[in-house]
Protein backbone atom coordinates (compact mmCIF):
# COMPACT_ATOMS: atom_id res chain seq x y z
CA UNK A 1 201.63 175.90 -18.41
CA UNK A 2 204.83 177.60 -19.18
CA UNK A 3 205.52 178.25 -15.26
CA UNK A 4 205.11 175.22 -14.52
CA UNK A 5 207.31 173.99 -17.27
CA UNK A 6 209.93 176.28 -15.76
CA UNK A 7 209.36 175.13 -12.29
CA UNK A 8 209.99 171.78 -13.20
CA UNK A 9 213.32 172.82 -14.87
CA UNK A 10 214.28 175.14 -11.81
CA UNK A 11 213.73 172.00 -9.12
CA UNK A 12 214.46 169.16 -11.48
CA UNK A 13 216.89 167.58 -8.53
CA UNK A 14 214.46 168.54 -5.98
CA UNK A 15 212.06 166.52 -7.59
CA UNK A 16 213.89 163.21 -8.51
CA UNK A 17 215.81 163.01 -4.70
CA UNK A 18 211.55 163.27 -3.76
CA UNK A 19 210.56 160.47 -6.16
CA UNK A 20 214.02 158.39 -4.65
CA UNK A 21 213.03 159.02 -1.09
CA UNK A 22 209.33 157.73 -1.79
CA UNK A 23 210.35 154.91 -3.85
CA UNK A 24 212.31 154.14 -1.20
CA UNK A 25 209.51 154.03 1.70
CA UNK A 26 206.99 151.96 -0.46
CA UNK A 27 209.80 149.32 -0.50
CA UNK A 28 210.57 149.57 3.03
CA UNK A 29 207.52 149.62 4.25
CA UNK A 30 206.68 146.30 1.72
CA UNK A 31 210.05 144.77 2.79
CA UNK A 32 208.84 145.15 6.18
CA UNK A 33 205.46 144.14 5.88
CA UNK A 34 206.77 140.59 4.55
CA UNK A 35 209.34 140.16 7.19
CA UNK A 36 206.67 140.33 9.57
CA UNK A 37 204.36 137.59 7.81
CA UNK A 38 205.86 133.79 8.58
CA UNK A 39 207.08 132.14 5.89
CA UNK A 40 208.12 128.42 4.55
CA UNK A 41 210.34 126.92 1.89
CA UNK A 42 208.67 124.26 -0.08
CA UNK A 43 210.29 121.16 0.27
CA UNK A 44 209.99 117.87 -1.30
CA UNK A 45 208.03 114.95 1.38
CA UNK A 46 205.45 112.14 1.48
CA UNK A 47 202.26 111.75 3.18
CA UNK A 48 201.45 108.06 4.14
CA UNK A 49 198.00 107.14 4.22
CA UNK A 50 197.50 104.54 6.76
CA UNK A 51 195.74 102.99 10.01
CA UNK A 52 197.17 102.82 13.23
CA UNK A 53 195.33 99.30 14.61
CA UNK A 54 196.54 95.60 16.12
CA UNK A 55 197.65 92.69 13.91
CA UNK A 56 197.67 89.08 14.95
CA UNK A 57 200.03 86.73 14.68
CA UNK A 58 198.42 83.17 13.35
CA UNK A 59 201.15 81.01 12.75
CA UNK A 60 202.28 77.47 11.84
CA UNK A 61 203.06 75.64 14.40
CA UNK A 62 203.84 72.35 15.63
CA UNK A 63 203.29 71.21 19.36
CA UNK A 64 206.46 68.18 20.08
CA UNK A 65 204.91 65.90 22.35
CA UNK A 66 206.90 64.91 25.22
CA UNK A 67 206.99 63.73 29.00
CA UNK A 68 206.42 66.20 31.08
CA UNK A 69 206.63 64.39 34.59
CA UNK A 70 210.58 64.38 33.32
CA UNK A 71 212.52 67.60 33.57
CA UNK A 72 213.75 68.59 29.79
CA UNK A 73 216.93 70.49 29.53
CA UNK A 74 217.37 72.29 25.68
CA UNK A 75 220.00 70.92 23.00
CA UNK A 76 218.44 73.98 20.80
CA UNK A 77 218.10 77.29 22.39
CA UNK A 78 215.04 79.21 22.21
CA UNK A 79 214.62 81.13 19.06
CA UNK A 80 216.91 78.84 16.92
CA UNK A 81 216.57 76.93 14.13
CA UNK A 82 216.06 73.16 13.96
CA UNK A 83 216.06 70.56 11.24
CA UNK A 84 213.34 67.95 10.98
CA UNK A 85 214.95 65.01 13.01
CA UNK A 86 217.48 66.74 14.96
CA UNK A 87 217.80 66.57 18.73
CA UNK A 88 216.16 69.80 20.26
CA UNK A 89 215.85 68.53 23.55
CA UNK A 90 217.15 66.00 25.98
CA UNK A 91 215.79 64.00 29.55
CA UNK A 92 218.01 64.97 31.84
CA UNK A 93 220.37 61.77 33.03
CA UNK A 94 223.53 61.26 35.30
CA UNK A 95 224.91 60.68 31.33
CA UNK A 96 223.78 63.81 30.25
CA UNK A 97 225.19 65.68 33.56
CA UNK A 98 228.47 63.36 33.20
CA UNK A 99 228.80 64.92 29.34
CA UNK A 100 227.87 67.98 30.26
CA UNK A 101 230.79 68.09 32.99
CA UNK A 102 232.86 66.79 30.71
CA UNK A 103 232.65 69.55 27.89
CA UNK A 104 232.30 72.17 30.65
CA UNK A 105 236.10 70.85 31.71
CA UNK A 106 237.37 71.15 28.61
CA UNK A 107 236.64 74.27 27.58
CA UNK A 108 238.40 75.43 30.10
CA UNK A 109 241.17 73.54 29.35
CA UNK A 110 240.83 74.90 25.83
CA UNK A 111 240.72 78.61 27.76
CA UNK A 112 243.86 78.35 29.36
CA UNK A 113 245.64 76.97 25.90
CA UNK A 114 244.29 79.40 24.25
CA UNK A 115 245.36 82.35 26.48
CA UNK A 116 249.34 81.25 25.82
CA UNK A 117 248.72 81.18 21.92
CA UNK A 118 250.54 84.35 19.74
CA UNK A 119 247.54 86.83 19.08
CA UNK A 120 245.78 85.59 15.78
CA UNK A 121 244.78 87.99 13.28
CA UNK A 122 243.12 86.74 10.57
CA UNK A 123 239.94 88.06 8.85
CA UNK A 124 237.71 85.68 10.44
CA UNK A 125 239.20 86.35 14.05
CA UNK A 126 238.50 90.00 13.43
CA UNK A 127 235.51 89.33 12.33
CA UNK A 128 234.18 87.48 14.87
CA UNK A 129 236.00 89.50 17.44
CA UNK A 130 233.34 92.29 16.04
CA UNK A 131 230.63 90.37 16.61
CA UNK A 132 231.38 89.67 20.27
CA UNK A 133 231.80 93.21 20.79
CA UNK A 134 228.51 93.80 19.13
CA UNK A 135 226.45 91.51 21.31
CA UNK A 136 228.44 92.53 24.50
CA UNK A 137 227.45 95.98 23.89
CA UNK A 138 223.72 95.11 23.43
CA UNK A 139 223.81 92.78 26.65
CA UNK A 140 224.97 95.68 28.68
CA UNK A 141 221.87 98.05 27.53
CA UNK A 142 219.08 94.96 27.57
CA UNK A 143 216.70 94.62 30.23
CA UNK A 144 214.85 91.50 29.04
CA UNK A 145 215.67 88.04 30.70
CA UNK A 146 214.92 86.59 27.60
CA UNK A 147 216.84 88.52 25.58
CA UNK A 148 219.67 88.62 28.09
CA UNK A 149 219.67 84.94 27.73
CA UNK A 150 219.58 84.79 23.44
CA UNK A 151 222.74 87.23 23.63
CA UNK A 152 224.59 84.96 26.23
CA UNK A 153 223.79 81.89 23.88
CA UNK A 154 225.29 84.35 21.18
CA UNK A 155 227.95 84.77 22.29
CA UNK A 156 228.96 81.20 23.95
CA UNK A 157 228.82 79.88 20.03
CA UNK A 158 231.35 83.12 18.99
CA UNK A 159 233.49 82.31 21.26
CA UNK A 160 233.63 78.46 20.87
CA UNK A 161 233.98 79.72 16.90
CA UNK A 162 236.92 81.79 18.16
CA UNK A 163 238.60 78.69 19.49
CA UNK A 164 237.90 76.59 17.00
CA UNK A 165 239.12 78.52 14.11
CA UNK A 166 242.54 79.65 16.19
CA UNK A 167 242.63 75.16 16.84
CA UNK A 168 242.58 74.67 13.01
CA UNK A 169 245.44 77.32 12.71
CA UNK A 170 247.13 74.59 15.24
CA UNK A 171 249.46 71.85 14.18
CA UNK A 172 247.42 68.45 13.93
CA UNK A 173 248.69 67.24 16.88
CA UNK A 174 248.90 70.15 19.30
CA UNK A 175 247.04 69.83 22.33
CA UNK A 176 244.62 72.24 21.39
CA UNK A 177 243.39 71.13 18.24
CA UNK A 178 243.05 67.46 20.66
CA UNK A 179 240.88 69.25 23.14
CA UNK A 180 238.28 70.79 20.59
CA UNK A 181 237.86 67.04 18.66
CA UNK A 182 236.90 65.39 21.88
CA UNK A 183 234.50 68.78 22.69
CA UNK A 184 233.23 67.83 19.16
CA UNK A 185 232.76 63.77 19.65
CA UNK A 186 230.79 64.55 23.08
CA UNK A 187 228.86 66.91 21.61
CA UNK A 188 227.98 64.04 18.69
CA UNK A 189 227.41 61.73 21.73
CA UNK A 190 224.86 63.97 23.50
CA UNK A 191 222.78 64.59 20.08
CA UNK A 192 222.34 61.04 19.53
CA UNK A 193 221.36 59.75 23.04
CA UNK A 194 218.28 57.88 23.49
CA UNK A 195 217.06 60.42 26.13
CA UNK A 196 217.18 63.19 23.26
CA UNK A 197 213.39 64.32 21.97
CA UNK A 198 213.56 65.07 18.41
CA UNK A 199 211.86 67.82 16.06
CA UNK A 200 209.00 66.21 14.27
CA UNK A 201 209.79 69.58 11.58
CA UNK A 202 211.73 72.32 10.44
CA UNK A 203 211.44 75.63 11.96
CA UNK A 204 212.41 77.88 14.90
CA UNK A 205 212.38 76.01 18.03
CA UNK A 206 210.47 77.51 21.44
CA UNK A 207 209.60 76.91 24.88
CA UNK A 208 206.86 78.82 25.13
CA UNK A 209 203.20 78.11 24.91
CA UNK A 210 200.25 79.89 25.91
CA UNK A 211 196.66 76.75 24.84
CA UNK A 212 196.58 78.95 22.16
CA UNK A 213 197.80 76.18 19.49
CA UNK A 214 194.69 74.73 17.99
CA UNK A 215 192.80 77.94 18.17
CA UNK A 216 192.76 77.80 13.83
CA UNK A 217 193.34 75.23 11.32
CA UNK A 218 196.69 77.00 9.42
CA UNK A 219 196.07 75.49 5.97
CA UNK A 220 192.09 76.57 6.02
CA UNK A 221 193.15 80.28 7.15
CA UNK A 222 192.53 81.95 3.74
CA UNK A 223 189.33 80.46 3.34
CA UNK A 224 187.75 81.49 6.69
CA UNK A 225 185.31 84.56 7.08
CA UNK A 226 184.76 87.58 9.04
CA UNK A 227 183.03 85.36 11.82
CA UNK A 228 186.01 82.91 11.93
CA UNK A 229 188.06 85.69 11.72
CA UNK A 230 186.62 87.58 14.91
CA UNK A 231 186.61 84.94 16.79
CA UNK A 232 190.47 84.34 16.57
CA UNK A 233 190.42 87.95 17.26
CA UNK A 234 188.79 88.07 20.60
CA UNK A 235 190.82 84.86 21.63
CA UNK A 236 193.84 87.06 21.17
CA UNK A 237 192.20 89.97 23.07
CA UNK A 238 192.08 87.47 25.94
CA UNK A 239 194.43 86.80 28.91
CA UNK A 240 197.48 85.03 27.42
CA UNK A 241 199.48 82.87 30.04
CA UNK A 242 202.40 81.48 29.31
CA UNK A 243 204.04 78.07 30.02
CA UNK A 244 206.68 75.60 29.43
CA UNK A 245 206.48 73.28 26.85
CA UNK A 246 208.15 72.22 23.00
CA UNK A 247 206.95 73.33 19.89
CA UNK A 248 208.20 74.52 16.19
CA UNK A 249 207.52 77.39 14.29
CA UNK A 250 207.42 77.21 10.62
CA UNK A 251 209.31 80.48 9.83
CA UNK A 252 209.09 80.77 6.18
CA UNK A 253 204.51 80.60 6.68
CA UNK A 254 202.73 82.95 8.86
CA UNK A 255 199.86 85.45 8.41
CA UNK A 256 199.24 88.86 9.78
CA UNK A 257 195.31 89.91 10.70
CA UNK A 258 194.36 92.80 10.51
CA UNK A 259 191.17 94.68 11.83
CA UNK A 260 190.46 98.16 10.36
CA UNK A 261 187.62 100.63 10.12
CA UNK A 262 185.61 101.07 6.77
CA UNK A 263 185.86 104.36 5.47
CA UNK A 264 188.69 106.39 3.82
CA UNK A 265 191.49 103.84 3.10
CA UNK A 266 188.83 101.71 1.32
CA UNK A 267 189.99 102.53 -1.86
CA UNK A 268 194.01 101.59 -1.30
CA UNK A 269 193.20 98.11 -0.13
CA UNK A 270 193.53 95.59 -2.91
CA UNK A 271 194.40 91.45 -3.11
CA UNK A 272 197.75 90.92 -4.11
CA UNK A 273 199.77 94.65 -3.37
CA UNK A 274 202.34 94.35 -1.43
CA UNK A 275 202.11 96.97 1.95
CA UNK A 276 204.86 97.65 4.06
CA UNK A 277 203.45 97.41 8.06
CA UNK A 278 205.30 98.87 11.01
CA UNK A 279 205.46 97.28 14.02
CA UNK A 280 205.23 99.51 16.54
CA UNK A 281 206.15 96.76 19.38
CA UNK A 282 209.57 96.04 17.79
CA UNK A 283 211.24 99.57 17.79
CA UNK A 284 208.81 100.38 14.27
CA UNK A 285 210.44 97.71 12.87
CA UNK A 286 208.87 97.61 8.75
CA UNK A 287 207.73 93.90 7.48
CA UNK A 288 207.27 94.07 3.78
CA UNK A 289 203.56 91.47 3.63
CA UNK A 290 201.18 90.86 0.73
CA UNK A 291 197.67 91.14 1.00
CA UNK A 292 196.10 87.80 -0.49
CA UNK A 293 192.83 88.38 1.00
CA UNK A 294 189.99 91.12 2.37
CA UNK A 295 186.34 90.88 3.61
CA UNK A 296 184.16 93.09 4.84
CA UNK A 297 181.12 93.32 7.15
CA UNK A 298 179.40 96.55 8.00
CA UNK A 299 182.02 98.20 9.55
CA UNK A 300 184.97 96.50 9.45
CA UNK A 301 187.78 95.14 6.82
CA UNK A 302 189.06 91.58 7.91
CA UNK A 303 192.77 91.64 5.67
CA UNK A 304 195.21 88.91 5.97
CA UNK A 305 198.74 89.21 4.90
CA UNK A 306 200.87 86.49 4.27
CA UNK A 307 204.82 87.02 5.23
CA UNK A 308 207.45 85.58 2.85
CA UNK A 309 210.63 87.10 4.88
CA UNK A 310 212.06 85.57 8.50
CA UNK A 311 209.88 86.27 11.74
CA UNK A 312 212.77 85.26 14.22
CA UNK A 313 211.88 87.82 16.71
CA UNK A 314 207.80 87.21 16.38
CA UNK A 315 207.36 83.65 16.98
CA UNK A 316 206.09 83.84 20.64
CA UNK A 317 203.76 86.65 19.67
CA UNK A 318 200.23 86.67 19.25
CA UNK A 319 199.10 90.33 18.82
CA UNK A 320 201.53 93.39 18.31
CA UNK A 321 200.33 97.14 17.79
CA UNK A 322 201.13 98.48 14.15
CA UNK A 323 200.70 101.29 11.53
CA UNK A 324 199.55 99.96 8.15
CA UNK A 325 200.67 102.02 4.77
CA UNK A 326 198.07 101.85 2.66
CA UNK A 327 199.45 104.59 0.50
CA UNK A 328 202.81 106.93 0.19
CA UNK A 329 201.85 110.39 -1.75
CA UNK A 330 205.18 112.00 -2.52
CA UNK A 331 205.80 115.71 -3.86
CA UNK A 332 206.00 119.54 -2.62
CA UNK A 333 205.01 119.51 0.81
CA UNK A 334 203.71 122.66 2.59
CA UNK A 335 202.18 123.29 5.91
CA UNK A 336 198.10 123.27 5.75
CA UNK A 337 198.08 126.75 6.55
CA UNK A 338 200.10 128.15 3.71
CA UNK A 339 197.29 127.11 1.48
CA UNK A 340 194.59 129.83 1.06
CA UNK A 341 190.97 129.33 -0.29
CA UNK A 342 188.79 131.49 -1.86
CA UNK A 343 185.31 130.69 -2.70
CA UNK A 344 185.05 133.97 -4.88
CA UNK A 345 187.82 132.84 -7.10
CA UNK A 346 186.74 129.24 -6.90
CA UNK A 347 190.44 127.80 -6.40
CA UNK A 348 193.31 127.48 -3.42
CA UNK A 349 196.28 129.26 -3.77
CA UNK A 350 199.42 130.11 -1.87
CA UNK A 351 201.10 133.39 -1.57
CA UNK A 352 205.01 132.63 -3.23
CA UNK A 353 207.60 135.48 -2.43
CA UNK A 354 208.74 137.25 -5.54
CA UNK A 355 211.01 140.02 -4.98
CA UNK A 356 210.27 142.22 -1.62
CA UNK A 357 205.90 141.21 -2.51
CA UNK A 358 204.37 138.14 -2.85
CA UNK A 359 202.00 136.68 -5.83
CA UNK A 360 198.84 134.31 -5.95
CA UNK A 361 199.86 130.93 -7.26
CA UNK A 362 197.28 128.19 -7.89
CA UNK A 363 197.82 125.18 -6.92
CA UNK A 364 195.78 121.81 -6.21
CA UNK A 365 196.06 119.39 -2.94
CA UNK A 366 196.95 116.11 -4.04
CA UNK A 367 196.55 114.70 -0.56
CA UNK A 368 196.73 116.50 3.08
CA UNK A 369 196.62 115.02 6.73
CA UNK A 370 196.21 117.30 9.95
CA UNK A 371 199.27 119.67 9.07
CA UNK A 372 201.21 118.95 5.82
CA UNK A 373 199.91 118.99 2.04
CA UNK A 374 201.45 117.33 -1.00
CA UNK A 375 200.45 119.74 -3.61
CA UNK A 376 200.99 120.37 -7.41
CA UNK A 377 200.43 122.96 -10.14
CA UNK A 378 197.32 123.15 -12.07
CA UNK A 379 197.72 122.51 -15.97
CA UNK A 380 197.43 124.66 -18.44
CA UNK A 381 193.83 123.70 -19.56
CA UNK A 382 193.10 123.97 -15.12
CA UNK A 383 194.75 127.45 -15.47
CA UNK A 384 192.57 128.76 -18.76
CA UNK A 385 189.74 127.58 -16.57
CA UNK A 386 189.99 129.84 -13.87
CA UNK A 387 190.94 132.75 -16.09
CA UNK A 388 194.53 133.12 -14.60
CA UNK A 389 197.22 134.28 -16.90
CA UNK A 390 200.41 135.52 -14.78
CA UNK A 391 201.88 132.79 -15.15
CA UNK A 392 204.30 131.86 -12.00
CA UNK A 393 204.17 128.00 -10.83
CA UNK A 394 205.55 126.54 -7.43
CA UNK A 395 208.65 124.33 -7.11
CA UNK A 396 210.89 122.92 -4.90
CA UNK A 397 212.55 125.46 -2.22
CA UNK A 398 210.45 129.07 -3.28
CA UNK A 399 208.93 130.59 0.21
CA UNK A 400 205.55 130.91 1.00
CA UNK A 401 203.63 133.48 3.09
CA UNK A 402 201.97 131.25 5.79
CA UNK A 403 198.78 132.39 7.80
């Protein structure tokens, strides 16, 4: 004992640069041994819960009746609003040319007037000024007649604005301000004419029509059921033409139908929650739309959603493709395959990074989809219950070894 007592004292700093140089190794080789294992910062993300499916547009809508061996020329452009009463639409008549030409001449007038005025730069020229660039830009990138044609309209009522805001900054009786009040008593002329067809209600006006009209009785939609409901349905999966004609869209009433699959979303689907739907025909536009009713058969829920914001750019729809939210789960999100399982232990765990090693670290899946997991820490009574006692938790930015 006593020799090796002295050999101990004789190679002392042998000894400890031999205990340095293996301490050493075990950490590289651990160091290294992580490095080559993937790994993930937890981050905090959602998870909706939803259905990818077709929604139908049933709307309230009002056919005008007119003459249709006369050709119609619009006082309202497509897409705009109307009162009930107003002039939307007008015969066409040498009067109505003659007015026409007439306001046609003096806008121009008005053009060339306006061109030798001082530069005008009050808030409301700016700010229409933006608004012409806006739509100019938008014209240039769109490839839609129709839209091509709502932008022009746009921007014919800017710049008539334009004028008449820079008349009113006019003396009373410059030759300006003269031009724009007969523009303004024409225009009065052409709305009251006797050729004029008026709006029978308020709403968005449109030229469009498709025999589509009378498919439903609007103020019974609530009450109808899942037969009523598919047929509507397959009328909409039909051929749609389209074709000239008048007709007003209430757009403060409309409901969305939807047609989904019975099974996991089941339990998310209640009367009177508000879901947000996003329309994946209009750029994922999101509609905010309250669920006031839901029926079932044997495979299919039947859910109509009433809308309580605008549906400008919808009212010549019938059917759009869409992604329902049933449900938003928010928390620590991690990829599916940083979450280990073992049937042994009877729990799922991840691996978190402490140090140059790695530790088990319970956790529980609050909800998952193909690759992601929201996930959460098991309480204390969940930990007692599987006997662990180390004691580390997951949050927000540690790493995780992933498979």
């Amino acid at each position: 004992m006593s020799k090796v007592i002295d050999f101990l004292k004789s190679n002392i700093k042998v000894i400890i640069v031999f205990i340095l140089i293996l301490c050493f190794v075990i950490f590289f080789f651990s160091k290294n041994s992580l490095k080559k294992k993937t790994t993930y910062t937890v981050i905090d993300g959602t998870i909706e819960q939803s259905d990818e499916t077709n929604l139908y547009v049933l709307k309230n809508e009002t056919l005008v009746d007119y003459d249709s061996t006369q050709p119609v020329t619009a006082i309202v452009d497509q897409g705009k609003r109307t009162s009930k009463g107003e002039a939307i639409a007008t015969y066409k008549s040498d009067n109505y040319d003659d007015n026409q030409s007439q306001i046609e001449n003096i806008d121009k007038q008005i053009q060339t007037l306006v061109k030798d005025l001082p530069p005008t730069y009050s808030a409301d020229i700016s700010n229409i000024d933006n608004e012409i660039l806006n739509y100019s830009t938008q014209i240039q990138n769109e490839t839609s007649y129709t839209k091509m044609q709502e932008y022009k309209a746009k921007l014919d009522e800017l710049a008539y604005r334009k004028i008449t805001v820079i008349a009113n900054s006019t003396p009373d009786s410059s030759a300006i301000r003269d031009l724009v009040n007969q523009r303004e008593e024409l225009v009065n002329i052409s709305k009251q004419s006797s050729n004029n067809i008026w709006s029978p209600v308020s709403g968005l006006v449109t030229y469009k029509i498709d025999r589509l009209e009378n498919t439903y009785e609007y103020n019974n939609i609530p009450n109808y059921d899942t037969q009523e409901f598919e047929n509507i349905i397959s009328k909409y999966d039909g051929t749609i033409n389209s074709e000239f004609g008048i007709k007003i869209v209430d757009n403060y009433n409309i409901y969305f139908l939807v047609k989904t699959k019975r099974g996991d979303n089941d339990q998310y689907i209640k009367q009177g929650t508000n879901y947000t739907i996003r329309i994946s025909d209009l750029e994922n536009k999101n509609i905010r739309a309250t669920l006031i009713k839901n029926i079932q058969n044997e495979e299919y829920n039947y859910s109509l959603f009433e809308i309580d914001n605008e549906i400008d750019d919808i009212i010549d729809y019938r059917k759009l493709s869409c992604e329902i939210v049933w449900n938003t789960f928010s928390g620590m999100a991690i990829p599916i395959n940083a979450i280990y399982t073992s049937e042994e232990k009877g729990y799922s765990y991840v691996l978190m990074v402490y140090g140059a090693d790695y530790v088990e670290v319970p956790i529980k899946i609050l909800q998952s989809s193909d690759s992601i997991a929201i996930v959460d820490n098991l309480t204390q009574e969940e930990l007692d219950n599987i006997g662990y006692t180390r004691g580390f938790i997951l949050e927000l930015y540690d790493e995780l070894v992933i498979q």
